[in-house]
PDB file of N, CA and C in Angstrom:
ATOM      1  N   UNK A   1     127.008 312.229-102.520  1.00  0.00           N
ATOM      2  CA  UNK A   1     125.726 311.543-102.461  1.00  0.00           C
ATOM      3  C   UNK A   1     124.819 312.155-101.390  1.00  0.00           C
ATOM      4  N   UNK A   2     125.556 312.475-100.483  1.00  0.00           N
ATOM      5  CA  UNK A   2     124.319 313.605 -98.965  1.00  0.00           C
ATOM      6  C   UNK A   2     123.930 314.272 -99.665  1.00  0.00           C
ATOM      7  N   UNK A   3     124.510 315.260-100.617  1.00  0.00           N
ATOM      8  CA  UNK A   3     123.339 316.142-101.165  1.00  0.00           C
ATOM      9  C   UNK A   3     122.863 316.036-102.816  1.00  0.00           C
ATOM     10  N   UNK A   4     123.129 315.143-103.220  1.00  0.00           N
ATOM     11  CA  UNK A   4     122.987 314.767-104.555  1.00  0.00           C
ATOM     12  C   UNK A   4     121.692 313.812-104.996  1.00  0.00           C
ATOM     13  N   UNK A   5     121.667 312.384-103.973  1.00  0.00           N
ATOM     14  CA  UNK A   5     120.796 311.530-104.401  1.00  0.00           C
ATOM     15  C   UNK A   5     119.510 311.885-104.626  1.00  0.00           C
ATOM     16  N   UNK A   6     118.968 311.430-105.386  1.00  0.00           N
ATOM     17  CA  UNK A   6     116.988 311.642-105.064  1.00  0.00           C
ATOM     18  C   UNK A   6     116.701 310.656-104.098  1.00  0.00           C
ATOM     19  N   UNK A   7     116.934 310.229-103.750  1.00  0.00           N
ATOM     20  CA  UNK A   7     116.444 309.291-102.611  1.00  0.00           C
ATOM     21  C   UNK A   7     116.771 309.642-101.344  1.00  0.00           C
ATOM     22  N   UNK A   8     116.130 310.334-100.436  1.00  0.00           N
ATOM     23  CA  UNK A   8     116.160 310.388 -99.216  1.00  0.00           C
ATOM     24  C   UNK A   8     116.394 309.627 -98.239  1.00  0.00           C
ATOM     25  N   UNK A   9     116.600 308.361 -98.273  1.00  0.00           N
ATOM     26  CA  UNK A   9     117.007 307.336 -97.409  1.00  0.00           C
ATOM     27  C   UNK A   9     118.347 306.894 -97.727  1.00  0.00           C
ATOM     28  N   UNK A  10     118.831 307.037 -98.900  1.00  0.00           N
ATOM     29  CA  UNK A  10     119.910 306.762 -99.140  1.00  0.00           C
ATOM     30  C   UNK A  10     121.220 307.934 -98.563  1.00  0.00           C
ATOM     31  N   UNK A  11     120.310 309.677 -98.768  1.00  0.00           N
ATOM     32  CA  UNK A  11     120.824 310.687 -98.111  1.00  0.00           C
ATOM     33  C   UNK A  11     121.346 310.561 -96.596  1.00  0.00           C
ATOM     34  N   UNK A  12     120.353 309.913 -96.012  1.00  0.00           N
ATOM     35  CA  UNK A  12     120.286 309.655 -94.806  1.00  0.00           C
ATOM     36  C   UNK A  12     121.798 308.910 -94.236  1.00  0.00           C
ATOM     37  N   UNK A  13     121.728 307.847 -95.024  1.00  0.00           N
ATOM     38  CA  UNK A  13     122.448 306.427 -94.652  1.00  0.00           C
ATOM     39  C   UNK A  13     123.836 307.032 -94.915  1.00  0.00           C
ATOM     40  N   UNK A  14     123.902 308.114 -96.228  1.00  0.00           N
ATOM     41  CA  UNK A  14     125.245 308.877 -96.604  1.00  0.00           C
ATOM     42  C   UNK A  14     125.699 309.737 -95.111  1.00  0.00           C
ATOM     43  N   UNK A  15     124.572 310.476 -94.892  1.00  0.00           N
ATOM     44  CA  UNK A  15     125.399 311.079 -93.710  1.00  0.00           C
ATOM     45  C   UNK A  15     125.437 310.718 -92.599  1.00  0.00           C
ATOM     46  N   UNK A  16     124.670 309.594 -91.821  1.00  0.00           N
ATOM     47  CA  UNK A  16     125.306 308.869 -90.926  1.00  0.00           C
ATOM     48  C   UNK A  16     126.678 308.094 -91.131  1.00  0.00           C
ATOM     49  N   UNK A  17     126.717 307.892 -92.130  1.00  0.00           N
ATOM     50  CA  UNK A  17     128.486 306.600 -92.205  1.00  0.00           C
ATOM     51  C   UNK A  17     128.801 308.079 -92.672  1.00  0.00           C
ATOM     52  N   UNK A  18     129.119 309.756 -93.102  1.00  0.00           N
ATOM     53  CA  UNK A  18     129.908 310.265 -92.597  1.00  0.00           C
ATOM     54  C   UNK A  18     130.369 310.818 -91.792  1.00  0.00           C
ATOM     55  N   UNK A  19     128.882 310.754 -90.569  1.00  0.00           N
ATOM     56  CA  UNK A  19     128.960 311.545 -89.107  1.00  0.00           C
ATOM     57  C   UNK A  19     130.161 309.919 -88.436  1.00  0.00           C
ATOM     58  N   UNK A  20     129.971 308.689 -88.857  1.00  0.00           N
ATOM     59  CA  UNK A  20     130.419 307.730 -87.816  1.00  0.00           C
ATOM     60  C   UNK A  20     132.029 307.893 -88.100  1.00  0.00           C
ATOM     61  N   UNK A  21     131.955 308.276 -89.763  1.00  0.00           N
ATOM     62  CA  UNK A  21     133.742 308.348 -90.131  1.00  0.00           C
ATOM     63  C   UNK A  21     134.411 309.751 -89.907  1.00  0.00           C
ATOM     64  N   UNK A  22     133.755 310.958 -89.000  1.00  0.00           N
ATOM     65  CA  UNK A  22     134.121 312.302 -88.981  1.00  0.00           C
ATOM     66  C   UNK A  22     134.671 312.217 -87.377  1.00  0.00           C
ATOM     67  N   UNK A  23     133.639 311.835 -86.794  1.00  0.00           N
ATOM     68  CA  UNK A  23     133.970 311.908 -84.963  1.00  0.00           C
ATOM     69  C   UNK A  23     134.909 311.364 -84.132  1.00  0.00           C
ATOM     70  N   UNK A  24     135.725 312.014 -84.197  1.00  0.00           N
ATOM     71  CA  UNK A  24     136.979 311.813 -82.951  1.00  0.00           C
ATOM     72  C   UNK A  24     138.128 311.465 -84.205  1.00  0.00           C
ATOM     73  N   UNK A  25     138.214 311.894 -85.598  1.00  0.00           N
ATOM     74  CA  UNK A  25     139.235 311.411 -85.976  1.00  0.00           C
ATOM     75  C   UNK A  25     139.564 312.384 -87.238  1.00  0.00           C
ATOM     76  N   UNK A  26     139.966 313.739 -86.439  1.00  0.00           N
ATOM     77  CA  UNK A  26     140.719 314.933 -87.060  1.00  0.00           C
ATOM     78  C   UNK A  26     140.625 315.092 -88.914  1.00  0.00           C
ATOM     79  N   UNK A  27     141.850 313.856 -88.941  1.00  0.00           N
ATOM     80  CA  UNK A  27     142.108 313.344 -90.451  1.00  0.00           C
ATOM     81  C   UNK A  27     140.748 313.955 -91.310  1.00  0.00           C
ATOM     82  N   UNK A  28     140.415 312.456 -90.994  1.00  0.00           N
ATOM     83  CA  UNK A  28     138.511 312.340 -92.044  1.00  0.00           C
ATOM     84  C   UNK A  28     137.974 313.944 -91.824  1.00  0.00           C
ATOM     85  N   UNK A  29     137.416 314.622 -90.578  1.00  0.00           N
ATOM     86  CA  UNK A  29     136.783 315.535 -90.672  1.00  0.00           C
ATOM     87  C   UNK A  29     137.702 316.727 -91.200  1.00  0.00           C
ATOM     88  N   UNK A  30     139.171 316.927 -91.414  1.00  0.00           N
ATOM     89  CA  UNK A  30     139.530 317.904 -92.294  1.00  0.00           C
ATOM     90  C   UNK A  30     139.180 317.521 -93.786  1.00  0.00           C
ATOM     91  N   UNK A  31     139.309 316.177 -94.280  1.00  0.00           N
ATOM     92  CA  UNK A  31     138.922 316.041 -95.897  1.00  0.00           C
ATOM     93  C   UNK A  31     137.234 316.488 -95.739  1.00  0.00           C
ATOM     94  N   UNK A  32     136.339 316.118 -94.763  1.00  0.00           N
ATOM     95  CA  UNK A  32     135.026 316.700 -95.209  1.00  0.00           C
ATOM     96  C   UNK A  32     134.774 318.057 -95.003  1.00  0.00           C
ATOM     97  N   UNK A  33     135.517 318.826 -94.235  1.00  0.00           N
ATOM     98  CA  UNK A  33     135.524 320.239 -94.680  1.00  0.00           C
ATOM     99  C   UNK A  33     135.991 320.909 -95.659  1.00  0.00           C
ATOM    100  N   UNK A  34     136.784 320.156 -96.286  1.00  0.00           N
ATOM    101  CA  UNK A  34     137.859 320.869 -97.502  1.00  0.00           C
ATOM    102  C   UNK A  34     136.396 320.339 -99.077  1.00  0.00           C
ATOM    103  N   UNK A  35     135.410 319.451 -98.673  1.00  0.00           N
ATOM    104  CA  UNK A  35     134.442 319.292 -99.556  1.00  0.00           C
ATOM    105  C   UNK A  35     132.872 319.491 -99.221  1.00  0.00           C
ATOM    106  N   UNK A  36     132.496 320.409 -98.406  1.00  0.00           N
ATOM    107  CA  UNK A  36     131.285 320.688 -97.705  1.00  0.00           C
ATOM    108  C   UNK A  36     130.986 321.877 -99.063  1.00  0.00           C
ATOM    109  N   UNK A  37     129.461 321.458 -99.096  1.00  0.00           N
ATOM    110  CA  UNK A  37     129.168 323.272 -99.735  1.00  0.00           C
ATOM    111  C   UNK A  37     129.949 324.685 -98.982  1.00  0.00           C
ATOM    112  N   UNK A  38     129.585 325.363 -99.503  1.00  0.00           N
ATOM    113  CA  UNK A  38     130.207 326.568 -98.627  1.00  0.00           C
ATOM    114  C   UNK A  38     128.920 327.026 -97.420  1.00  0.00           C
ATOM    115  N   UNK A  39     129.604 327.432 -96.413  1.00  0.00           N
ATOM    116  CA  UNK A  39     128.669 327.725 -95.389  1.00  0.00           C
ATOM    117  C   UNK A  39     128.212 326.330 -94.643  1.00  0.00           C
ATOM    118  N   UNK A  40     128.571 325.415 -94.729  1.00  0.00           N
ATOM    119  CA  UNK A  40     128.100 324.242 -94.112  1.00  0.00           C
ATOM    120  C   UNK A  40     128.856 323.867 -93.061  1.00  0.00           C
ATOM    121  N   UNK A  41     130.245 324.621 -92.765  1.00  0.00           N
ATOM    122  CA  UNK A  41     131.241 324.413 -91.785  1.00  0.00           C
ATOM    123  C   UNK A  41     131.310 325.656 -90.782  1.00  0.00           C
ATOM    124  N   UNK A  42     131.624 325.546 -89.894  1.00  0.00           N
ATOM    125  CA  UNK A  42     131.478 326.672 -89.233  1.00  0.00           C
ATOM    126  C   UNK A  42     132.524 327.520 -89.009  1.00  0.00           C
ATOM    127  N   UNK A  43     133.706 326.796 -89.499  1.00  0.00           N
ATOM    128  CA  UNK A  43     135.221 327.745 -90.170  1.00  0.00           C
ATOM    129  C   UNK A  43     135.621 326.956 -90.941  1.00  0.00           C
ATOM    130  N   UNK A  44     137.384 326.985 -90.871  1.00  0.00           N
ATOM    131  CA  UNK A  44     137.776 326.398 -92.164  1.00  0.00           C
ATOM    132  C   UNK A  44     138.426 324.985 -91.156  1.00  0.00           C
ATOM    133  N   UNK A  45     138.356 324.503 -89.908  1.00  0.00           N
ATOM    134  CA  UNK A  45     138.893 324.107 -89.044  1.00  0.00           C
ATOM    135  C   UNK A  45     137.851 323.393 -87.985  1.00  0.00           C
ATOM    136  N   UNK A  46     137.904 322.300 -88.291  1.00  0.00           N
ATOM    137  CA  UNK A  46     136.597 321.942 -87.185  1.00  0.00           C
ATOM    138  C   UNK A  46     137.384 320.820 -86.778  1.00  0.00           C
ATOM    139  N   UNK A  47     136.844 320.716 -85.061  1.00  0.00           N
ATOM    140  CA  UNK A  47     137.369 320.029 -84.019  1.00  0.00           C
ATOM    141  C   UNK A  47     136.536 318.644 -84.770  1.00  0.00           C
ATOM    142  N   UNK A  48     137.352 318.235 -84.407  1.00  0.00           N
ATOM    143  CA  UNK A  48     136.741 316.335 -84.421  1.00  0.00           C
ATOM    144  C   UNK A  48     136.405 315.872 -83.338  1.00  0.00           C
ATOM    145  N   UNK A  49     136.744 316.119 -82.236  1.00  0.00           N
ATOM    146  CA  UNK A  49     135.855 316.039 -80.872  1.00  0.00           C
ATOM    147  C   UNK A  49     134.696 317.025 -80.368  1.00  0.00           C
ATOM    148  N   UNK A  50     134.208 317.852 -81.492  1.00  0.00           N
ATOM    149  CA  UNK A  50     133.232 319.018 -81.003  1.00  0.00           C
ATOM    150  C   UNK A  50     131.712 318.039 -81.489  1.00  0.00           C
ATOM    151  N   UNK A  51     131.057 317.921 -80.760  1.00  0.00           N
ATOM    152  CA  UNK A  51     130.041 316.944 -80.973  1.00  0.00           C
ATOM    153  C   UNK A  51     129.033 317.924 -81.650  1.00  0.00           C
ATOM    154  N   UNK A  52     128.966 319.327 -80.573  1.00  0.00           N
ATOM    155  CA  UNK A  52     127.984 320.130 -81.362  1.00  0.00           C
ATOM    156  C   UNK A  52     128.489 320.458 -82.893  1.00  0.00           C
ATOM    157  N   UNK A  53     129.117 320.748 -82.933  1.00  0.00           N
ATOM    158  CA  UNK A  53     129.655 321.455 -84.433  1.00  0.00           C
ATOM    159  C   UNK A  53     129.660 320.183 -85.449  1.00  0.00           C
ATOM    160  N   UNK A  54     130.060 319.214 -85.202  1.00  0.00           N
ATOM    161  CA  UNK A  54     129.872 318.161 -86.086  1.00  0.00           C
ATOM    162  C   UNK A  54     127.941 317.929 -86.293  1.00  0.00           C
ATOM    163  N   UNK A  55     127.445 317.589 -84.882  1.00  0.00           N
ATOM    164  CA  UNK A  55     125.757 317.936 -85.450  1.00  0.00           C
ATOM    165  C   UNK A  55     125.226 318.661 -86.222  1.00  0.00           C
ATOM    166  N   UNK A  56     125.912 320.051 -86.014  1.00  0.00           N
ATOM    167  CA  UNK A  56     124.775 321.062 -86.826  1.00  0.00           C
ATOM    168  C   UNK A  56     125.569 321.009 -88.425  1.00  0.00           C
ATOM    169  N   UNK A  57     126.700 320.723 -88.734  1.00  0.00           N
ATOM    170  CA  UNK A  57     127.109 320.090 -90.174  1.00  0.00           C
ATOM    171  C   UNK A  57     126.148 318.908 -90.324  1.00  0.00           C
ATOM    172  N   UNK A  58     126.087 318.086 -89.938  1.00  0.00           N
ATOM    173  CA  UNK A  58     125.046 316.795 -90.664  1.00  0.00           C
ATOM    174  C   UNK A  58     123.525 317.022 -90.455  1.00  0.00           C
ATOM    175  N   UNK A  59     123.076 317.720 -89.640  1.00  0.00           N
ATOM    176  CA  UNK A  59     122.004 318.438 -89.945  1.00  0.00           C
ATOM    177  C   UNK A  59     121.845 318.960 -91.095  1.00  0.00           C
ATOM    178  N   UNK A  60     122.502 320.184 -91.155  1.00  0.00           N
ATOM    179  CA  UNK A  60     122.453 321.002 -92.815  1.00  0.00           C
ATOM    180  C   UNK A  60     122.391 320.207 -93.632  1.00  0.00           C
ATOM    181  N   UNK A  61     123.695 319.089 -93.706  1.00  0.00           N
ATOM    182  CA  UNK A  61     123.388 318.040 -94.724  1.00  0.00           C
ATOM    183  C   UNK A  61     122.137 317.630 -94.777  1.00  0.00           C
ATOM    184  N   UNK A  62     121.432 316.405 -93.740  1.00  0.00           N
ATOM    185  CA  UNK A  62     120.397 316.051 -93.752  1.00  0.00           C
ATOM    186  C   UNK A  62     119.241 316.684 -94.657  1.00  0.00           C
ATOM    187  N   UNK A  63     119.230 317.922 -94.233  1.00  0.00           N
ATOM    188  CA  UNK A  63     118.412 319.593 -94.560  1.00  0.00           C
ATOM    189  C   UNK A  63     118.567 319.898 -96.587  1.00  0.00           C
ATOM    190  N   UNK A  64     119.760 319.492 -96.369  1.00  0.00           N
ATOM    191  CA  UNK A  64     120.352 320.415 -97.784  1.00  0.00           C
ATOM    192  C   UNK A  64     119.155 319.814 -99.179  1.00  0.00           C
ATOM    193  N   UNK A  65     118.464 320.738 -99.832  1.00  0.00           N
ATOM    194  CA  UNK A  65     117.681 320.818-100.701  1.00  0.00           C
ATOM    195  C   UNK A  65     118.427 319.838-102.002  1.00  0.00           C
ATOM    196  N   UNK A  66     117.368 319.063-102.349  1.00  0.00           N
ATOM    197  CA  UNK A  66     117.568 318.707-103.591  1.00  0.00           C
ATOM    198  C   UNK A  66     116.886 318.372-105.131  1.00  0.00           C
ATOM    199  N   UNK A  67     117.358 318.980-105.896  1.00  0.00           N
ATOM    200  CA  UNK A  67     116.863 319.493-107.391  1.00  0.00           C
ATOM    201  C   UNK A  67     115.956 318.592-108.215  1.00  0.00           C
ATOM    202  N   UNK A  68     114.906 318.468-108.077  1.00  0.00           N
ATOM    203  CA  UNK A  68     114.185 317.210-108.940  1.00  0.00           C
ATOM    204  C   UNK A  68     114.820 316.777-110.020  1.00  0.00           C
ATOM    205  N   UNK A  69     114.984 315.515-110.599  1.00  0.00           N
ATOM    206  CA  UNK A  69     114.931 315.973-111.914  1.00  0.00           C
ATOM    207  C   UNK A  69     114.016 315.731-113.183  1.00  0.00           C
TER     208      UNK A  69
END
């Protein structure tokens, strides 16, 4: 739904409840790397306590273009 919805507020609301379910808890942020577009992670391995690296992933999200229809 972060990069799918037409609705931009709903995008929004998607990637805050997955920035709140990614931070500080390993688990969750390996399943959202194993489903990120490609290039949206910054390896294949991201710290769950890295505050920056988790930002600039939900950024992109935030960012990530979507297809009228």
């Amino acid at each position: 739904m972060s990069t799918s919805d037409p609705v931009q507020s709903v995008r929004r609301k998607v990637v805050y409840a997955i920035s709140s379910a990614v931070r500080n808890y390993q688990p969750a942020m390996d399943q959202l790397v194993k489903h990120l577009p490609e290039g949206y992670a910054p390896g294949k391995k991201v710290d769950a306590s890295d505050m920056n690296a988790i930002d600039a992933i939900m950024e992109k999200l935030r960012e990530h273009p979507v297809e009228s229809a």
